[in-house]
N, C-alpha and C. Protein backbone atom coordinates (compact mmCIF):
# COMPACT_ATOMS: atom_id res chain seq x y z
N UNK A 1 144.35 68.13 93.92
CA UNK A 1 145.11 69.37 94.05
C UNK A 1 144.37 70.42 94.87
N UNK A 2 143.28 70.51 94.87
CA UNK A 2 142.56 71.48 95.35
C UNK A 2 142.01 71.52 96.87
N UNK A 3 142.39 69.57 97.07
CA UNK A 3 142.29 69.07 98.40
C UNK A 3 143.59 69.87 99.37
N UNK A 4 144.97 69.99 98.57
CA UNK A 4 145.98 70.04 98.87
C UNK A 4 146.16 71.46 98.84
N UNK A 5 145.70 72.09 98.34
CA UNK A 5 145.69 73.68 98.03
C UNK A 5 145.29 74.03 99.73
N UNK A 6 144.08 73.66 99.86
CA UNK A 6 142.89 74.33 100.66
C UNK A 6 143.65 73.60 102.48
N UNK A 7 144.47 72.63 102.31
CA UNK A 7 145.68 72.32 103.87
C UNK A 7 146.32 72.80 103.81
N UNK A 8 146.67 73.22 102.46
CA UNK A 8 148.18 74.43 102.41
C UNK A 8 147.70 75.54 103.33
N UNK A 9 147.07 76.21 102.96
CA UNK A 9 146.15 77.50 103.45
C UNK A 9 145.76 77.42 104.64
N UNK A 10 145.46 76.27 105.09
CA UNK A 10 145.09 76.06 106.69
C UNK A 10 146.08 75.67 107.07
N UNK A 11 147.20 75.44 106.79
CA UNK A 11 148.54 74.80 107.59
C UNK A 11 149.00 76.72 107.70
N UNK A 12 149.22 77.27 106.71
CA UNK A 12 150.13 78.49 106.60
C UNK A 12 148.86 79.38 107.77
N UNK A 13 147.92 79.83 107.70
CA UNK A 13 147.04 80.34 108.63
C UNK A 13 147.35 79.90 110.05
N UNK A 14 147.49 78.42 110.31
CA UNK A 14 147.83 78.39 111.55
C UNK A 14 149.79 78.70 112.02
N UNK A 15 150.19 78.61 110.99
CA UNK A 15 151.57 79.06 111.43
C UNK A 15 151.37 80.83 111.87
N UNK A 16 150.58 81.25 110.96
CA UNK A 16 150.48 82.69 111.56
C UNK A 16 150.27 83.33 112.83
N UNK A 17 148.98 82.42 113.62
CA UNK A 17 148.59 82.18 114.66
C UNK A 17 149.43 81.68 115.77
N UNK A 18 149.89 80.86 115.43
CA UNK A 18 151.50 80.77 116.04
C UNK A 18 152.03 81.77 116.59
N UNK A 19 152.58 82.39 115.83
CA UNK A 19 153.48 83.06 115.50
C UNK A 19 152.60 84.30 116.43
N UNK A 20 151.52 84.91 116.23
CA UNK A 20 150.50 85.88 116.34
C UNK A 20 150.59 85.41 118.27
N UNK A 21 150.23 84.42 118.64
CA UNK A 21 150.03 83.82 120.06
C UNK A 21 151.45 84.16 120.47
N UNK A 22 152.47 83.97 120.13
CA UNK A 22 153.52 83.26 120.45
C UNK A 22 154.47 85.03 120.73
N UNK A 23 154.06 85.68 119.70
CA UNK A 23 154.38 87.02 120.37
C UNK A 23 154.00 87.65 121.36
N UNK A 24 152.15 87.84 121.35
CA UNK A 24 151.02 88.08 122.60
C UNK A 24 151.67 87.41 123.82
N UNK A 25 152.17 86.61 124.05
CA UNK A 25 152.79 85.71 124.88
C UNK A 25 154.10 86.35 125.74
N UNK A 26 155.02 86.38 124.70
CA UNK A 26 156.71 87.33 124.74
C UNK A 26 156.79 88.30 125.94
N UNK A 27 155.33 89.04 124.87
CA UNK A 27 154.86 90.72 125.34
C UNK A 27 154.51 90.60 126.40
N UNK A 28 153.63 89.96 127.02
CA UNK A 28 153.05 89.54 128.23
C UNK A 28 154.00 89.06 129.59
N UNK A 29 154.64 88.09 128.93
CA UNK A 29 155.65 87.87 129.72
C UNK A 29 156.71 88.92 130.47
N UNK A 30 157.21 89.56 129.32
CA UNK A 30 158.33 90.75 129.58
C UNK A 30 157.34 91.57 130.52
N UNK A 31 156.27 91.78 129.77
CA UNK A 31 155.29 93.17 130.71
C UNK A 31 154.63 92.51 132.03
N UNK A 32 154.57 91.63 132.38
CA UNK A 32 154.56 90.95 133.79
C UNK A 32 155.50 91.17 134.88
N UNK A 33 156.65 90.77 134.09
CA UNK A 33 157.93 90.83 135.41
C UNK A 33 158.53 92.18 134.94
N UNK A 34 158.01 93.04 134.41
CA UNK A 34 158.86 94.35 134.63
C UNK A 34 157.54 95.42 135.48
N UNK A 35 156.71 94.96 136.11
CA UNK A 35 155.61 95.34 136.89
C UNK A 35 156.26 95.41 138.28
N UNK A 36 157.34 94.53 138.37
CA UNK A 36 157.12 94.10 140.03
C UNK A 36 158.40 94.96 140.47
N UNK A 37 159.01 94.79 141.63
CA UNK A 37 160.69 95.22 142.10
C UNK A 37 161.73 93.99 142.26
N UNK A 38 160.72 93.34 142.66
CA UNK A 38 161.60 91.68 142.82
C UNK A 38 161.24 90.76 142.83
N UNK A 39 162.19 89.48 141.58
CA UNK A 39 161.68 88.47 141.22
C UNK A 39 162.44 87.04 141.73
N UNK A 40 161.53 86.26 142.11
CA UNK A 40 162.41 85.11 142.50
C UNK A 40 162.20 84.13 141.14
N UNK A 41 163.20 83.14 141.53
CA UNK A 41 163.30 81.75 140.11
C UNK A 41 161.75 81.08 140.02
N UNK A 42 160.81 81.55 141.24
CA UNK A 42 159.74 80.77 141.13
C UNK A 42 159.21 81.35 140.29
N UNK A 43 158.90 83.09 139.95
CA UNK A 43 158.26 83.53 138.93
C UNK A 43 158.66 83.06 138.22
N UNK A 44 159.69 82.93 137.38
CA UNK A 44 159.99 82.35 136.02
C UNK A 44 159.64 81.20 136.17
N UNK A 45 159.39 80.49 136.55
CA UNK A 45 158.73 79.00 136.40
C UNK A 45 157.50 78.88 136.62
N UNK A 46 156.95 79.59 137.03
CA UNK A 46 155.57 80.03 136.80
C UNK A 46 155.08 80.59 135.29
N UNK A 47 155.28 81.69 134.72
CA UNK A 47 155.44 82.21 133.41
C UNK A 47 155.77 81.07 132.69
N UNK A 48 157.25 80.30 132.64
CA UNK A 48 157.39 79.26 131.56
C UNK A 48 156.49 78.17 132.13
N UNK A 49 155.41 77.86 132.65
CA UNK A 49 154.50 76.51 132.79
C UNK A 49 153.30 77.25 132.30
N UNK A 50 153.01 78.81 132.88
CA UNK A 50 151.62 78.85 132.24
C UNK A 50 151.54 79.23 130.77
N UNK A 51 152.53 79.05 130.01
CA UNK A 51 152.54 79.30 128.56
C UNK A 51 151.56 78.60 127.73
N UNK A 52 151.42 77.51 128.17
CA UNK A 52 150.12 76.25 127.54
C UNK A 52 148.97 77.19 127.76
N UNK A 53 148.87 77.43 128.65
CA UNK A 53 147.22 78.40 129.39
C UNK A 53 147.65 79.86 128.41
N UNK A 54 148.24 80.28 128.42
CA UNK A 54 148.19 81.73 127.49
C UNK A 54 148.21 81.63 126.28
N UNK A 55 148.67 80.69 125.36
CA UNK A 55 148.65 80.57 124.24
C UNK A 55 147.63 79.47 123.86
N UNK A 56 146.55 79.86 124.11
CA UNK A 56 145.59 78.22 124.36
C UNK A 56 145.29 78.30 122.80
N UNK A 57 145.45 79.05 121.73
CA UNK A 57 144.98 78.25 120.13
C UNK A 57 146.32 77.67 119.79
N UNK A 58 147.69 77.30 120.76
CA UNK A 58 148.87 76.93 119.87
C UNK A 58 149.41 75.91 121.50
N UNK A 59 149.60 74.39 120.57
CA UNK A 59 150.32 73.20 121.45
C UNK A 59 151.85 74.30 122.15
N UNK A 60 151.86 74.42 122.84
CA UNK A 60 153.21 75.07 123.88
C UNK A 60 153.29 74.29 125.29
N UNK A 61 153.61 73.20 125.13
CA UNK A 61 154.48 72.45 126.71
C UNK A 61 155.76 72.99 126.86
N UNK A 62 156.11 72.78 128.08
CA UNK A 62 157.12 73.41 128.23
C UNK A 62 158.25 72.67 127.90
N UNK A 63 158.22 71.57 127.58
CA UNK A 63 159.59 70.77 126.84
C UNK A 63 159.48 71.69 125.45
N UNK A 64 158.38 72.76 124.82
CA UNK A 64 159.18 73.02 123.87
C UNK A 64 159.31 74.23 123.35
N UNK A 65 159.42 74.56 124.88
CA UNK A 65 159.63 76.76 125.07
C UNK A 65 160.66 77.03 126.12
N UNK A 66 161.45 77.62 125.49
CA UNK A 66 162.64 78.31 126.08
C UNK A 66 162.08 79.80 126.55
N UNK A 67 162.38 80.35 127.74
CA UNK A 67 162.04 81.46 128.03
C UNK A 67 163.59 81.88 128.08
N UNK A 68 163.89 83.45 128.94
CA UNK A 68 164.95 84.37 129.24
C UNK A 68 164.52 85.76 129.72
N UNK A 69 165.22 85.99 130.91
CA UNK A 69 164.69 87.33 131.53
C UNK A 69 166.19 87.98 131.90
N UNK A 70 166.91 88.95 131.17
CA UNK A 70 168.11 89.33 131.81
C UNK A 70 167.80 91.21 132.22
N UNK A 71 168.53 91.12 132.64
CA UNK A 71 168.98 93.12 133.66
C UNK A 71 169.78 93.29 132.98
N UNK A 72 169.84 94.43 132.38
CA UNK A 72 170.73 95.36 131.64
C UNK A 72 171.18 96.77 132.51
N UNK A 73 172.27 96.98 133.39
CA UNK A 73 172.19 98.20 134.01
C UNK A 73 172.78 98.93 133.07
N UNK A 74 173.22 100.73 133.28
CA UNK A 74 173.77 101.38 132.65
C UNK A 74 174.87 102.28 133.59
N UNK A 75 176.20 102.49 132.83
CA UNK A 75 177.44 102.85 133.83
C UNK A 75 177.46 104.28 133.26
N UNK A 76 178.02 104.58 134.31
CA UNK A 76 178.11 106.05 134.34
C UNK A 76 178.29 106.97 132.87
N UNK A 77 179.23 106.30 132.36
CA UNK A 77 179.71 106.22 130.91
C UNK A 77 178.31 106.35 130.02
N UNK A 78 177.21 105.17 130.06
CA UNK A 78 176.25 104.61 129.53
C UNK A 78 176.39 103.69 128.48
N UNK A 79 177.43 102.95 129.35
CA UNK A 79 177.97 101.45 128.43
C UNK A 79 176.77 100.92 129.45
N UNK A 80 176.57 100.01 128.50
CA UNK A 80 175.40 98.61 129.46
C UNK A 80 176.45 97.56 130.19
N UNK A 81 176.10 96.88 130.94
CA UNK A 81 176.37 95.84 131.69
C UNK A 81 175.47 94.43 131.93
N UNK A 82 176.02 92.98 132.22
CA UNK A 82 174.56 92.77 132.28
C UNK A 82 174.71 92.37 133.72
N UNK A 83 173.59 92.65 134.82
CA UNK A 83 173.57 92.29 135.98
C UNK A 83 173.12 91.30 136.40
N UNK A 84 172.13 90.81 135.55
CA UNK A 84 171.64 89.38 135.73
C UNK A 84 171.18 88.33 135.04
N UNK A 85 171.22 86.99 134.77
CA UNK A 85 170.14 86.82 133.46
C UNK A 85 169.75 84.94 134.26
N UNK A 86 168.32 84.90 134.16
CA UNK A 86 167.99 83.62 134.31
C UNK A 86 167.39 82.92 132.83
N UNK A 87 167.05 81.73 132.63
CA UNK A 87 166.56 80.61 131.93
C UNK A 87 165.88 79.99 131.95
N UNK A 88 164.73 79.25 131.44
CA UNK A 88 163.82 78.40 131.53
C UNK A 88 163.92 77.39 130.45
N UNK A 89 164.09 76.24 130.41
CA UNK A 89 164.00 75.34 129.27
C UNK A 89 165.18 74.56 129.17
N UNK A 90 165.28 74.14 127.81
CA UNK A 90 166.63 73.20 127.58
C UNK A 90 168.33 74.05 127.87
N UNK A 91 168.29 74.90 127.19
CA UNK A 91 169.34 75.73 127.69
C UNK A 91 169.57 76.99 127.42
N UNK A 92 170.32 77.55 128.00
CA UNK A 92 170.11 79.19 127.48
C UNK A 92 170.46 79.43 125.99
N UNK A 93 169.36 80.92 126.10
CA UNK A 93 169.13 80.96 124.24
C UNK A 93 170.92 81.98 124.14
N UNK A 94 170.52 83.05 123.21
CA UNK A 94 171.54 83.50 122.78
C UNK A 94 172.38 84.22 123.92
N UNK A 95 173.74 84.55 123.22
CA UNK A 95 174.24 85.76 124.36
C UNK A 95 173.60 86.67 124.39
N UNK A 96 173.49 87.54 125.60
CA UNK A 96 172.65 88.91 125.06
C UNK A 96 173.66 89.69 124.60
N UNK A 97 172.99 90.77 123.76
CA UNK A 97 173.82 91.85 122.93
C UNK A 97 173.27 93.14 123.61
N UNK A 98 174.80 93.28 124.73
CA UNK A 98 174.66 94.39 125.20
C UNK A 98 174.31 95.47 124.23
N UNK A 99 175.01 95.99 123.33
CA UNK A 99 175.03 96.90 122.54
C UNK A 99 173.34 97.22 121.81
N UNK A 100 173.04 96.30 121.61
CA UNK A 100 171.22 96.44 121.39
C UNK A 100 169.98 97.08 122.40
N UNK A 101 170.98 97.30 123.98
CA UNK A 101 170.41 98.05 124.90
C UNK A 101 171.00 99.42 124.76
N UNK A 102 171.55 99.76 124.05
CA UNK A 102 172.43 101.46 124.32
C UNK A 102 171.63 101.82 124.09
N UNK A 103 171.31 103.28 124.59
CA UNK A 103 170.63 104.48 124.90
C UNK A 103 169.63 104.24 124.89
N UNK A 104 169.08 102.81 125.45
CA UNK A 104 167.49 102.66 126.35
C UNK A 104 167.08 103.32 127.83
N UNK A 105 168.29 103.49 127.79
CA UNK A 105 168.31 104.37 129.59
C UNK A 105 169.57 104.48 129.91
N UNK A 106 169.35 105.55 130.81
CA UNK A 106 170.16 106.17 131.53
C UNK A 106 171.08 105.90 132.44
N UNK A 107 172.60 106.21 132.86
CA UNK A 107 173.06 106.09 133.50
C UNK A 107 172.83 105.66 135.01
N UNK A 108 172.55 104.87 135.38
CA UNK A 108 172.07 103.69 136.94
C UNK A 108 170.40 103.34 136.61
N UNK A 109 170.48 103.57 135.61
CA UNK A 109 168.85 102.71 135.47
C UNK A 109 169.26 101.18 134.56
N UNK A 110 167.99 100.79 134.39
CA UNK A 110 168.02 99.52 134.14
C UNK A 110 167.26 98.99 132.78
N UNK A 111 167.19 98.28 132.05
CA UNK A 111 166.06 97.38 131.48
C UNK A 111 165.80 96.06 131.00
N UNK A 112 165.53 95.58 131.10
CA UNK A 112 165.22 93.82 131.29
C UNK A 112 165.05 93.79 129.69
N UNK A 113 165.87 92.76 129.19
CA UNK A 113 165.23 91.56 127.89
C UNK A 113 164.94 90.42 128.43
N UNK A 114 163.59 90.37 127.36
CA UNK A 114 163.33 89.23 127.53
C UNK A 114 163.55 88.33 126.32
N UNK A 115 163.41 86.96 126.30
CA UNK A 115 163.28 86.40 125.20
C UNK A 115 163.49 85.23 124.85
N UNK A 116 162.29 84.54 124.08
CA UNK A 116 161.64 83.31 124.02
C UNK A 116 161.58 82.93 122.62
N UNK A 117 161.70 81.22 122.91
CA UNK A 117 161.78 80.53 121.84
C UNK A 117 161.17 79.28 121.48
N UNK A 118 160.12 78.83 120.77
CA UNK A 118 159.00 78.07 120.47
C UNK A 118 159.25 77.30 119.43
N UNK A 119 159.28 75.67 119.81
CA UNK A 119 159.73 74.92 118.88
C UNK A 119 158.27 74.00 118.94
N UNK A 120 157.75 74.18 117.95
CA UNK A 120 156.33 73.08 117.29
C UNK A 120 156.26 72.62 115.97
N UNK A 121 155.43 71.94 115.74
CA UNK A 121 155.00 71.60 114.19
C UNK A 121 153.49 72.10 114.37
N UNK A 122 153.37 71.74 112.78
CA UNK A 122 151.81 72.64 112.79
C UNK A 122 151.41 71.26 112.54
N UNK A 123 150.07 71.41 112.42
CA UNK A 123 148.83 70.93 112.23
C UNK A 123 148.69 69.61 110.54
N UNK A 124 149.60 69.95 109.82
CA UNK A 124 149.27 69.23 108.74
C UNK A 124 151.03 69.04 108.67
N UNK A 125 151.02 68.13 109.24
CA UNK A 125 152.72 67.63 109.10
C UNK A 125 153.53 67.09 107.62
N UNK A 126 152.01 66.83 107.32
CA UNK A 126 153.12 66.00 105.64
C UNK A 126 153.20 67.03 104.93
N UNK A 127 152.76 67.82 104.89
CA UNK A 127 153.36 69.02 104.15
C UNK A 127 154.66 69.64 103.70
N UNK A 128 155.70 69.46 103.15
CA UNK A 128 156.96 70.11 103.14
C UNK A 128 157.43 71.17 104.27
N UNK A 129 158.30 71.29 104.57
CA UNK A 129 158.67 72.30 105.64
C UNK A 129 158.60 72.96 106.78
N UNK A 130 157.13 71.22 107.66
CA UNK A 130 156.25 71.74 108.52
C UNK A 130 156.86 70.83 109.70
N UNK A 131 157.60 70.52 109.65
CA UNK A 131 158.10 69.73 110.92
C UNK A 131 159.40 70.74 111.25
N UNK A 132 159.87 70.18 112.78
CA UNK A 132 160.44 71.32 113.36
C UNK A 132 160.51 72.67 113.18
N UNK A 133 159.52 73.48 113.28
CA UNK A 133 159.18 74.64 113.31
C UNK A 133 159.39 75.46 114.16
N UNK A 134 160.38 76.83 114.08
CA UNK A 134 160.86 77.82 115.63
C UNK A 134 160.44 78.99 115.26
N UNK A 135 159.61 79.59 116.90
CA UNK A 135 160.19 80.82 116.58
C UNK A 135 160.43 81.81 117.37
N UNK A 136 161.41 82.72 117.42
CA UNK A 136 161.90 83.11 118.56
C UNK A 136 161.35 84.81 118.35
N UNK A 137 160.94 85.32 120.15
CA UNK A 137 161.02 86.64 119.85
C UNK A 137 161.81 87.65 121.15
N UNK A 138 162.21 88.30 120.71
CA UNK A 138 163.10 89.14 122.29
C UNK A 138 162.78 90.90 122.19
N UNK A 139 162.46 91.24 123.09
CA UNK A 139 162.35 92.87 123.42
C UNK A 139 162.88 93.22 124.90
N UNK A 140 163.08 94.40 124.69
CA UNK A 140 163.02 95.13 126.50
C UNK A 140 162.44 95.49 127.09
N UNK A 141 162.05 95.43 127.81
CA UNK A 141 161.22 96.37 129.02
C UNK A 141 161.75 97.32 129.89
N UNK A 142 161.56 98.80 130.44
CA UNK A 142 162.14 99.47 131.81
C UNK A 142 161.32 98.70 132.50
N UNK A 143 161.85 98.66 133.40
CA UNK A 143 161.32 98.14 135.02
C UNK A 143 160.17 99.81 135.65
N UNK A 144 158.97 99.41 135.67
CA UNK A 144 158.20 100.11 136.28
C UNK A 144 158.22 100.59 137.90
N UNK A 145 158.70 99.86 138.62
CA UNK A 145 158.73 100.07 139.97
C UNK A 145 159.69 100.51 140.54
N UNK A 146 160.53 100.45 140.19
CA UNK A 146 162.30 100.68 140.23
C UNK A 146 163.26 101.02 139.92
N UNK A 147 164.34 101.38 139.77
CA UNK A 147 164.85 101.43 138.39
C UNK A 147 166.25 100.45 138.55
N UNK A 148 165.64 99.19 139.10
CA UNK A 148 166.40 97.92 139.45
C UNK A 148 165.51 97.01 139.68
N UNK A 149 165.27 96.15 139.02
CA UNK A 149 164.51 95.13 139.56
C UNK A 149 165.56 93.70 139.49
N UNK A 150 165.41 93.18 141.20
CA UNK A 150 166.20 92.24 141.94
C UNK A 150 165.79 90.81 141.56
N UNK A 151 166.79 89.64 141.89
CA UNK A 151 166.26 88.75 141.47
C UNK A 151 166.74 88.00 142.13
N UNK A 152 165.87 87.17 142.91
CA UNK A 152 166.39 86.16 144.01
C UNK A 152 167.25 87.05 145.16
N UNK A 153 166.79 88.63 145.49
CA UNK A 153 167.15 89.50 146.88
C UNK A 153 168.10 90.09 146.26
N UNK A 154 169.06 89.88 145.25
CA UNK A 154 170.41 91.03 144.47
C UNK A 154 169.95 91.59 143.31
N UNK A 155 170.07 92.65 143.30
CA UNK A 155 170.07 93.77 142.13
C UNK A 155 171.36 92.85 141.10
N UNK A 156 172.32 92.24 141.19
CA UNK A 156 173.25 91.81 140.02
C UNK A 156 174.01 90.52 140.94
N UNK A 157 174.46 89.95 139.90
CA UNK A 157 174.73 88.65 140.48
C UNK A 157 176.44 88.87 141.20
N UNK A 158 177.04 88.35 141.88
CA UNK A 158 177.99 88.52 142.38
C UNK A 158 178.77 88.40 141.11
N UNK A 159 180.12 89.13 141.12
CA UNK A 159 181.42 89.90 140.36
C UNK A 159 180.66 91.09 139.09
N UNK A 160 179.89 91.16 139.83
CA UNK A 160 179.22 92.15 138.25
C UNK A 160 179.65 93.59 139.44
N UNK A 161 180.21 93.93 138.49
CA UNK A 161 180.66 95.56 138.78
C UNK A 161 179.70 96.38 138.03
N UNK A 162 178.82 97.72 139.32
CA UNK A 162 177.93 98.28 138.30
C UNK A 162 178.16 99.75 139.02
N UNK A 163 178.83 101.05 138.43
CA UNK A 163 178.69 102.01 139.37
C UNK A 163 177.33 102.86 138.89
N UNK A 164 177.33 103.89 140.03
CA UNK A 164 176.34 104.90 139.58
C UNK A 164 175.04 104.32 140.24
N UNK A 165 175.04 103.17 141.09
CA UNK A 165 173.86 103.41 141.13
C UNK A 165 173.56 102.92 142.71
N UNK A 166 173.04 103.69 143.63
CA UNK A 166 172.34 103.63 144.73
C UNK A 166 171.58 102.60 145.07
N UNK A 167 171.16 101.77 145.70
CA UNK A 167 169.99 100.84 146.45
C UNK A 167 169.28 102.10 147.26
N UNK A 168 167.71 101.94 147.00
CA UNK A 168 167.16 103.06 148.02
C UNK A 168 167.37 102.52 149.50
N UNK A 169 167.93 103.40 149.99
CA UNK A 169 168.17 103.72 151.81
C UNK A 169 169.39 103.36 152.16
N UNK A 170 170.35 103.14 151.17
CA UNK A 170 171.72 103.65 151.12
C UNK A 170 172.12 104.68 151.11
């Protein structure tokens, strides 16, 4: 019992760590690509491959991390819209919930969610409840450089209607 006690404790410790990496990670990610003005599909595939290298105390290949980077603009109104959203992994995670961006910004500004999802087992598998293990985390970022950041050369993907807002040197 006491054998079993003392893997319990080291199985639950490393789920924490997990979990602890796996956010450090999120954060990093989002705060990377909201640094720049414009992102191509290669950044995101860059970010979802070096996840193994950033989370180096937790197994993360990319067969078993879902990334997500979407644009949230804001209409004149300051209803959100979404202008863009790419994917990394098996398939896209949730819908985004516009409404979870209201009054992050302002009318023709912008802010990016991100958000990722980590499927592992821990370390002591026979354990009850330790196989297929997820866990997902999502936040926003403003875009630092801009108050649009483009993706693959468009501020929003074609039929996205967004007023209020200028391209500089228009």
């Amino acid at each position: 019992p006491l054998a079993l006690l003392m893997l319990a404790i080291f199985d639950l410790s490393y789920r924490f760590q997990a979990a602890d990496e796996f956010e450090r990670y999120s954060y990093q990610f989002g705060d990377i690509l909201s640094r720049d003005d414009g992102l191509v599909a290669a950044d995101l595939d860059t970010i979802h491959l070096a996840a193994d290298e950033m989370m180096q105390q937790v197994d993360a290949p990319p067969e078993n991390l879902d990334i997500e980077i979407s644009s949230i603009g804001f209409q004149a109104d300051g209803e959100p819209v979404l202008l863009w959203r790419r994917y990394r992994g098996r398939t896209p995670l949730n819908d985004v919930p516009l409404g979870a961006a209201r009054d992050l910004a302002g009318p023709g500004e912008t802010v990016n969610r991100v958000e990722a999802t980590l499927r592992y087992q821990t370390i002591v598998p026979f354990l009850p409840g330790s196989e297929n293990l997820t866990i997902s985390r999502s936040a926003f970022f403003k875009p630092r450089v801009t108050r649009a950041i483009s993706m693959d050369g468009d501020i929003h993907d074609a039929g996205v209607v967004w007023d209020n807002y200028t391209a500089p040197g228009v």
